[in-house]
C-alpha atoms as a PDB file:
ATOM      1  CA  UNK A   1       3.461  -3.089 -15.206  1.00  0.00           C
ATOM      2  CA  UNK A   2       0.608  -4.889 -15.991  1.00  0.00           C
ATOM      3  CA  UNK A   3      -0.729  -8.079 -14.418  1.00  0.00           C
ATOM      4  CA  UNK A   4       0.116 -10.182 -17.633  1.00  0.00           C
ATOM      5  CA  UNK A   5       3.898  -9.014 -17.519  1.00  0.00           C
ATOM      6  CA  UNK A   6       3.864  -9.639 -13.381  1.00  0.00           C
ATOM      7  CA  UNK A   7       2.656 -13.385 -14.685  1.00  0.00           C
ATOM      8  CA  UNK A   8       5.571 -13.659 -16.782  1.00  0.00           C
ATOM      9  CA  UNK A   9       7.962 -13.059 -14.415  1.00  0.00           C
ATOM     10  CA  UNK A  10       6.471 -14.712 -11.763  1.00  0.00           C
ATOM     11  CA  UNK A  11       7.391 -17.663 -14.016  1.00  0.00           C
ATOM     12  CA  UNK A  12      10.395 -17.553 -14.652  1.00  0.00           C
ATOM     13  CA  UNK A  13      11.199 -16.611 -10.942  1.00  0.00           C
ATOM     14  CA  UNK A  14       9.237 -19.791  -9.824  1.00  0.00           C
ATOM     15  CA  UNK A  15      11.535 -21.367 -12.698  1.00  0.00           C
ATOM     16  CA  UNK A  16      14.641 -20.259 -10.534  1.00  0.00           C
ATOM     17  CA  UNK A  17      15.349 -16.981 -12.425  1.00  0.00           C
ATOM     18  CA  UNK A  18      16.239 -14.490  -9.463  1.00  0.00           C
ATOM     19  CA  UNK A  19      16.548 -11.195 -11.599  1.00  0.00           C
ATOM     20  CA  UNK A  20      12.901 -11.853 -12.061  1.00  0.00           C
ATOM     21  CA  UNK A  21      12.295 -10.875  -8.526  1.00  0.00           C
ATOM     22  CA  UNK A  22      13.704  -7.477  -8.988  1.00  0.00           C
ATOM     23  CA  UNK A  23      10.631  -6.816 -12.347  1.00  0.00           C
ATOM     24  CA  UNK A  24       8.216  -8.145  -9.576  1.00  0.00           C
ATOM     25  CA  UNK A  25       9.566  -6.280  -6.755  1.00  0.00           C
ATOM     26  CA  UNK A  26       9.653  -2.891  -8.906  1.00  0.00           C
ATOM     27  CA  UNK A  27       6.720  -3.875 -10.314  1.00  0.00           C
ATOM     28  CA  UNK A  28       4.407  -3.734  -6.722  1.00  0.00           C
ATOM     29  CA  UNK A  29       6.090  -1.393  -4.636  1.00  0.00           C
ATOM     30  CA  UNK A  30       4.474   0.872  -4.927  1.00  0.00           C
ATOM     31  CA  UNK A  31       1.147  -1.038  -4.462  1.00  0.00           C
ATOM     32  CA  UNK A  32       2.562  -2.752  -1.455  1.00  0.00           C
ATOM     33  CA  UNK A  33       3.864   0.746  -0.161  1.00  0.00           C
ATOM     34  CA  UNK A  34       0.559   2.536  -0.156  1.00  0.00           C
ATOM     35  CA  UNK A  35      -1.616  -0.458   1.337  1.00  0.00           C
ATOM     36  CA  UNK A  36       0.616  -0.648   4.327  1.00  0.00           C
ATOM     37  CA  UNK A  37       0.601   3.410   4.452  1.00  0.00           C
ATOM     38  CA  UNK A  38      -3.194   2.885   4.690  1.00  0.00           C
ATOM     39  CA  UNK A  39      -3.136   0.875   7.663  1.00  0.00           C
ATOM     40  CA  UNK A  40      -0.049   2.164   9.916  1.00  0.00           C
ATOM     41  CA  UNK A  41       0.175   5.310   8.840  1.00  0.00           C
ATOM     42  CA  UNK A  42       4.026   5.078   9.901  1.00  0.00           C
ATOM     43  CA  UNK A  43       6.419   6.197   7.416  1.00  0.00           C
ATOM     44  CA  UNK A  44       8.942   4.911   9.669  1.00  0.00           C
ATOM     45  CA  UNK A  45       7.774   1.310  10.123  1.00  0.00           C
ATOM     46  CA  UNK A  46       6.893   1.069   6.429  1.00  0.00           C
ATOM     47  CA  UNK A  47      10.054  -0.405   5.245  1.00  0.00           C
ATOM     48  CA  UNK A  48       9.975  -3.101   7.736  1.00  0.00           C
ATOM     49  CA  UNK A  49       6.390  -4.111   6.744  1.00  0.00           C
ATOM     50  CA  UNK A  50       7.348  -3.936   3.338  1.00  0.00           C
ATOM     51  CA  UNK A  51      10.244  -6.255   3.788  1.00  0.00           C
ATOM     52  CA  UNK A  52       8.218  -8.746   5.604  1.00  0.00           C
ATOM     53  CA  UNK A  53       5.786  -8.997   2.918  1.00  0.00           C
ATOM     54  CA  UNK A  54       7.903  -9.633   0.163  1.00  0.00           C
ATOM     55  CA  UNK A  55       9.804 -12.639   2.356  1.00  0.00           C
ATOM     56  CA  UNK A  56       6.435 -13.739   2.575  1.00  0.00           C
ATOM     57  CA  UNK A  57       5.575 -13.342  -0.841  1.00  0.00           C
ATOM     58  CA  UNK A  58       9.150 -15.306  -1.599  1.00  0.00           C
ATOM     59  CA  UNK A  59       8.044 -18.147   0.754  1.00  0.00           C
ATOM     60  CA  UNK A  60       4.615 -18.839  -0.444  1.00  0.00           C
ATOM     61  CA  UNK A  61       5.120 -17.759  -4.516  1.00  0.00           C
ATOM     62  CA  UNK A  62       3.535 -21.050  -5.361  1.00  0.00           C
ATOM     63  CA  UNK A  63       0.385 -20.045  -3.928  1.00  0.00           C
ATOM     64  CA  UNK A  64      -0.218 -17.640  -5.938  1.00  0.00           C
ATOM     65  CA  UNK A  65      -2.499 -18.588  -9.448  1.00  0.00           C
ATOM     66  CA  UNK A  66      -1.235 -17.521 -12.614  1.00  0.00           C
ATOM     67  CA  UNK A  67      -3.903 -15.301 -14.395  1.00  0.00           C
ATOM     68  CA  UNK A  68      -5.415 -14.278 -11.642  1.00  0.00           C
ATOM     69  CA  UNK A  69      -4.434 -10.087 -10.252  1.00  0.00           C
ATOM     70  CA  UNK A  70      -0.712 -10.611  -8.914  1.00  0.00           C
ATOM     71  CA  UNK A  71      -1.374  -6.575  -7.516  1.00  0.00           C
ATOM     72  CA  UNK A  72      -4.245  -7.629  -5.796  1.00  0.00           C
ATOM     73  CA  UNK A  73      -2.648 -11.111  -3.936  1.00  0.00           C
ATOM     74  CA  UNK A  74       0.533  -9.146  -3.136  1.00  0.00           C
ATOM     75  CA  UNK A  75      -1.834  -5.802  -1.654  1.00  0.00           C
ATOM     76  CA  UNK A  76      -3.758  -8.975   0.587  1.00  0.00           C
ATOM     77  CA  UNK A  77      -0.881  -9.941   2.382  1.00  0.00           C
ATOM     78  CA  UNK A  78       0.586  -7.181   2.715  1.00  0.00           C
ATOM     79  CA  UNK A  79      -2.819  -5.566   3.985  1.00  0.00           C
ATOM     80  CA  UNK A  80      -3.103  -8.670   6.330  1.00  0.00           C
ATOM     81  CA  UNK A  81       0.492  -8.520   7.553  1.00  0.00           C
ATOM     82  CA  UNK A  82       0.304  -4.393   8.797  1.00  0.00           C
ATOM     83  CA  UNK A  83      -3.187  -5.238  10.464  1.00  0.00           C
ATOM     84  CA  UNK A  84      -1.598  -8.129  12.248  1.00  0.00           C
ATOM     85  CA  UNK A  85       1.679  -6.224  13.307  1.00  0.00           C
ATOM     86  CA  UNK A  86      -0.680  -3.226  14.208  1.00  0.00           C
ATOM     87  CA  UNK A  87      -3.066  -5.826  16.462  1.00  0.00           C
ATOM     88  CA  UNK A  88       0.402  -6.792  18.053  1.00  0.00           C
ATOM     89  CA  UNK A  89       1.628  -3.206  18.369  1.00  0.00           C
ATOM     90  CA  UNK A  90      -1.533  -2.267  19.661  1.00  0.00           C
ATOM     91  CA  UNK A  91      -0.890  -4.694  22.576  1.00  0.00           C
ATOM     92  CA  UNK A  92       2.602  -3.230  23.566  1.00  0.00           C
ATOM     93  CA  UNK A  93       3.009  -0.527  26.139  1.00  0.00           C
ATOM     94  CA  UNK A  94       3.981   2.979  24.787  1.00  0.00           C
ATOM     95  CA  UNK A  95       7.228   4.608  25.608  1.00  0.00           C
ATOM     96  CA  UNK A  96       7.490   8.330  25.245  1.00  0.00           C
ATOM     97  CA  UNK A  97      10.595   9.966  24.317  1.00  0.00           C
ATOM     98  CA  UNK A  98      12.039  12.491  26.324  1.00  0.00           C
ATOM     99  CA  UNK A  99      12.750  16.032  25.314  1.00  0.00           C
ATOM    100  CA  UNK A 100      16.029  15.639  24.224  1.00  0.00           C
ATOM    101  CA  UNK A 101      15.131  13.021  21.512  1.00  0.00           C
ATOM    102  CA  UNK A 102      13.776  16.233  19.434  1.00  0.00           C
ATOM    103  CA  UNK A 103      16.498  18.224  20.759  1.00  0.00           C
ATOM    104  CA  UNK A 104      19.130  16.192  19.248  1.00  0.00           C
ATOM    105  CA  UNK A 105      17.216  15.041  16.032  1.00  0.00           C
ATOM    106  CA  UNK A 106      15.020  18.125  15.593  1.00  0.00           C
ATOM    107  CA  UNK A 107      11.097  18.380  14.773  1.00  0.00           C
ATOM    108  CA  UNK A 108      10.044  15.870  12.398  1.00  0.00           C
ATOM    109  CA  UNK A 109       9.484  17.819   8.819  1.00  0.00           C
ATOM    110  CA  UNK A 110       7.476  16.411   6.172  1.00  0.00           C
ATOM    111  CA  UNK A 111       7.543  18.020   2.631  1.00  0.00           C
ATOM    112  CA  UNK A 112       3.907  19.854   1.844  1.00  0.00           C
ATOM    113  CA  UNK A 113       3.033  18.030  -1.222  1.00  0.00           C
ATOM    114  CA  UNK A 114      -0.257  18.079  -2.843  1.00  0.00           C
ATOM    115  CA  UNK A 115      -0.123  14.622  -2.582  1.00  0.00           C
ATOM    116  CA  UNK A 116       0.524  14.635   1.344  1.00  0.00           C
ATOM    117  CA  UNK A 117      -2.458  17.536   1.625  1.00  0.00           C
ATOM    118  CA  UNK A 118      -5.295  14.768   0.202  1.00  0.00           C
ATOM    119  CA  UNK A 119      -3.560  11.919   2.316  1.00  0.00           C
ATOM    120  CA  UNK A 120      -4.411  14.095   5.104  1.00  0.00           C
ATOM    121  CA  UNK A 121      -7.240  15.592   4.161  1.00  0.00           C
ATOM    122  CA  UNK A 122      -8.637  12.429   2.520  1.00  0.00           C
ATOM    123  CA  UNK A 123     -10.373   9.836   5.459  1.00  0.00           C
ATOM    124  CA  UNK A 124     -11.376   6.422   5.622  1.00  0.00           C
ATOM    125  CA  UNK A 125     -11.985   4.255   2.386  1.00  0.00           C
ATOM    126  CA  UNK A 126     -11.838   7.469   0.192  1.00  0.00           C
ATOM    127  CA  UNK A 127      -8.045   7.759   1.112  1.00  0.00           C
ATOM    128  CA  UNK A 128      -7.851   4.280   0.021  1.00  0.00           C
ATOM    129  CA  UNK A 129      -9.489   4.881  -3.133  1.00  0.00           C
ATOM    130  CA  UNK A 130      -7.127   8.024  -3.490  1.00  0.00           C
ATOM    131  CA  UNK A 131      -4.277   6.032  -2.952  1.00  0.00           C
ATOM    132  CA  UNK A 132      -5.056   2.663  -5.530  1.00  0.00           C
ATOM    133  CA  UNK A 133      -6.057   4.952  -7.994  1.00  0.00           C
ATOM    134  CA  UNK A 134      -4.626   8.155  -8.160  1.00  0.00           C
ATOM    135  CA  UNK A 135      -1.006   6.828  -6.586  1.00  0.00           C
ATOM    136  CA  UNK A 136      -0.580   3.281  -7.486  1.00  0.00           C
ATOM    137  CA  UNK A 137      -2.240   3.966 -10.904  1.00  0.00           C
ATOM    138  CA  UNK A 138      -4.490   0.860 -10.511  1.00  0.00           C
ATOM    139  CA  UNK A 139      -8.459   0.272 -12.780  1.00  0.00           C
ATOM    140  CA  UNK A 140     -11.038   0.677 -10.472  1.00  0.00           C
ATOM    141  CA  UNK A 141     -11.658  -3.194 -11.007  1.00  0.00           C
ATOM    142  CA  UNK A 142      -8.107  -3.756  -9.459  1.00  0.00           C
ATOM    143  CA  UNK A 143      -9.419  -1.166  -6.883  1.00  0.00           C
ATOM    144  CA  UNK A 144     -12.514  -3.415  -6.027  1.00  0.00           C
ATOM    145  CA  UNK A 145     -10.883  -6.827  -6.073  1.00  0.00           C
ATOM    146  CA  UNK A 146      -8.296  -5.278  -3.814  1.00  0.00           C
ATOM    147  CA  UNK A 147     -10.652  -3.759  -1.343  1.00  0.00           C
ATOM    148  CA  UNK A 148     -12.979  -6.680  -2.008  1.00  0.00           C
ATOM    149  CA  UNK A 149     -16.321  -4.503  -2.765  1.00  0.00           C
ATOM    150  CA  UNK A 150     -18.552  -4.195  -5.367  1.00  0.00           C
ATOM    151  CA  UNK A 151     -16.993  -2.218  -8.611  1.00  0.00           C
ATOM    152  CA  UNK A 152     -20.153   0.063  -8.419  1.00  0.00           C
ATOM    153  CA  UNK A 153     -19.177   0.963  -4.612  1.00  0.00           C
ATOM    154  CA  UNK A 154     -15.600   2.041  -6.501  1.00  0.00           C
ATOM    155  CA  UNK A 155     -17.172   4.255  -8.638  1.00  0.00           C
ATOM    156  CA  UNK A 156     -18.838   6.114  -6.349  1.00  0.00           C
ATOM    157  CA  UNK A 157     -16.365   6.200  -3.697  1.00  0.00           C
ATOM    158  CA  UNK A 158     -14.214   7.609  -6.694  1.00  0.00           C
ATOM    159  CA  UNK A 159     -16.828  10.329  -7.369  1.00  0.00           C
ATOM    160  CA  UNK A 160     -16.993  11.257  -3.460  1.00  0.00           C
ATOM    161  CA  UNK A 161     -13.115  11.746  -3.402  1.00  0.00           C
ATOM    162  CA  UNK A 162     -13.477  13.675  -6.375  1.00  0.00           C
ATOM    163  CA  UNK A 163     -15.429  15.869  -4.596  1.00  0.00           C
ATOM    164  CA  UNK A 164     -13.839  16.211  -1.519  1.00  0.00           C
ATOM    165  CA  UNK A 165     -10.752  16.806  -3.195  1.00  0.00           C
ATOM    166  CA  UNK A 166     -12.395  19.282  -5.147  1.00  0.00           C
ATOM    167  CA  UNK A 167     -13.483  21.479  -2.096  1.00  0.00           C
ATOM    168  CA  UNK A 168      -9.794  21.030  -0.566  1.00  0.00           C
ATOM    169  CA  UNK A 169      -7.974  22.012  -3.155  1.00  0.00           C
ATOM    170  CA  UNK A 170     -10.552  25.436  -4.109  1.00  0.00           C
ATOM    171  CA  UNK A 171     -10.001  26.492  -0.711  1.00  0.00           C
END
C-alpha cells in the first residue's frame, strides 16, 4: 500500500470511519512486525508489542502529518516502544524453566526457510536492511528515513547484504 493510500485512510479514520483502521492496520503490519523482530528478536512477545503500538498509534493519530511517510512514523514508535519494553525487560530477573516445561510442550521447532537462514545469518544493520527491503518491500528512501541515515549509507548497506547473502546462500 503506498504512503498516499495510508493518507487516505488515515483520513477518513481521523473522520470517525473505523473500517479505515483495518486498510491501515493491513497496510503496516508487516512493517511494524519486522521492526519489532529487529529489536526483540522474540517471536513470542511480538504480538504483544505489536498490539501496543497500534493502541498507541490509535491514541496519538492526530500527531501524525498528512504527506509525510505514514510507514516510517508507525516503524518509529513501534521501534521506540520494543527498545523501551526491552530496557524494562532487561531490568527484570530471569526465571528458567524447568525440564518438564520442554517435556510437556516439546523442543521449540522453527520452519527452515530461506528467509529464516538470512535472518540468522544476516547481523546488525544489514539484517535491518534485509528486512525493510527485501520483507516489508519498502524504497531504500523509506529504508533511510526509517533508519534515519543517509540514502547513500542504504545503498551500500544494500550492496554489503547482497554480498553476504550471496556467500550464504553458494555455500
Amino acid at each position: 500500500m503506498t504512503n498516499k493510500e495510508l493518507d487516505t485512510y488515515i483520513e477518513l479514520y481521523k473522520k470517525g470511519d473505523q473500517e479505515a483502521f483495518n486498510y491501515i492496520y493491513n497496510g503496516t503490519y508487516q512493517n511494524v512486525y519486522y521492526t519489532i523482530f529487529l529489536i526483540t528478536k522474540n517471536k513470542a512477545s511480538i504480538e504483544d508489542y505489536i498490539q501496543d503500538t497500534y493502541l498507541k498509534v490509535i491514541k496519538n493519530i492526530n500527531s501524525y502529518q498528512i504527506g509525510t511517510n505514514f510507514k516510517a512514523w508507525i516503524s518509529r514508535v513501534a521501534h521506540n516502544l520494543a527498545v523501551n519494553a526491552q530496557l524494562v525487560k532487561s531490568k527484570e530477573i530471569p526465571v528458567e524453566l524447568s525440564p518438564q516445561t520442554e517435556y510437556i510442550f516439546g523442543p521449540a521447532i522453527e520452519p527452515d526457510t530461506n528467509i529464516d537462514h538470512a535472518l540468522d545469518s544476516l547481523q546488525g544493520v544489514e539484517k535491518e536492511v534485509f528486512i525493510h527491503l527485501i520483507i516489508e518491500g519498502l524504497t531504500v528512501k523509506e529504508t533511510a528515513e526509517i533508519m534515519n541515515v543517509n540514502i547513500n549509507r542504504i545503498y551500500y548497506l544494500k550492496k554489503e547484504m547482497e554480498k553476504s547473502l550471496k556467500v550464504i546462500f553458494q555455500k
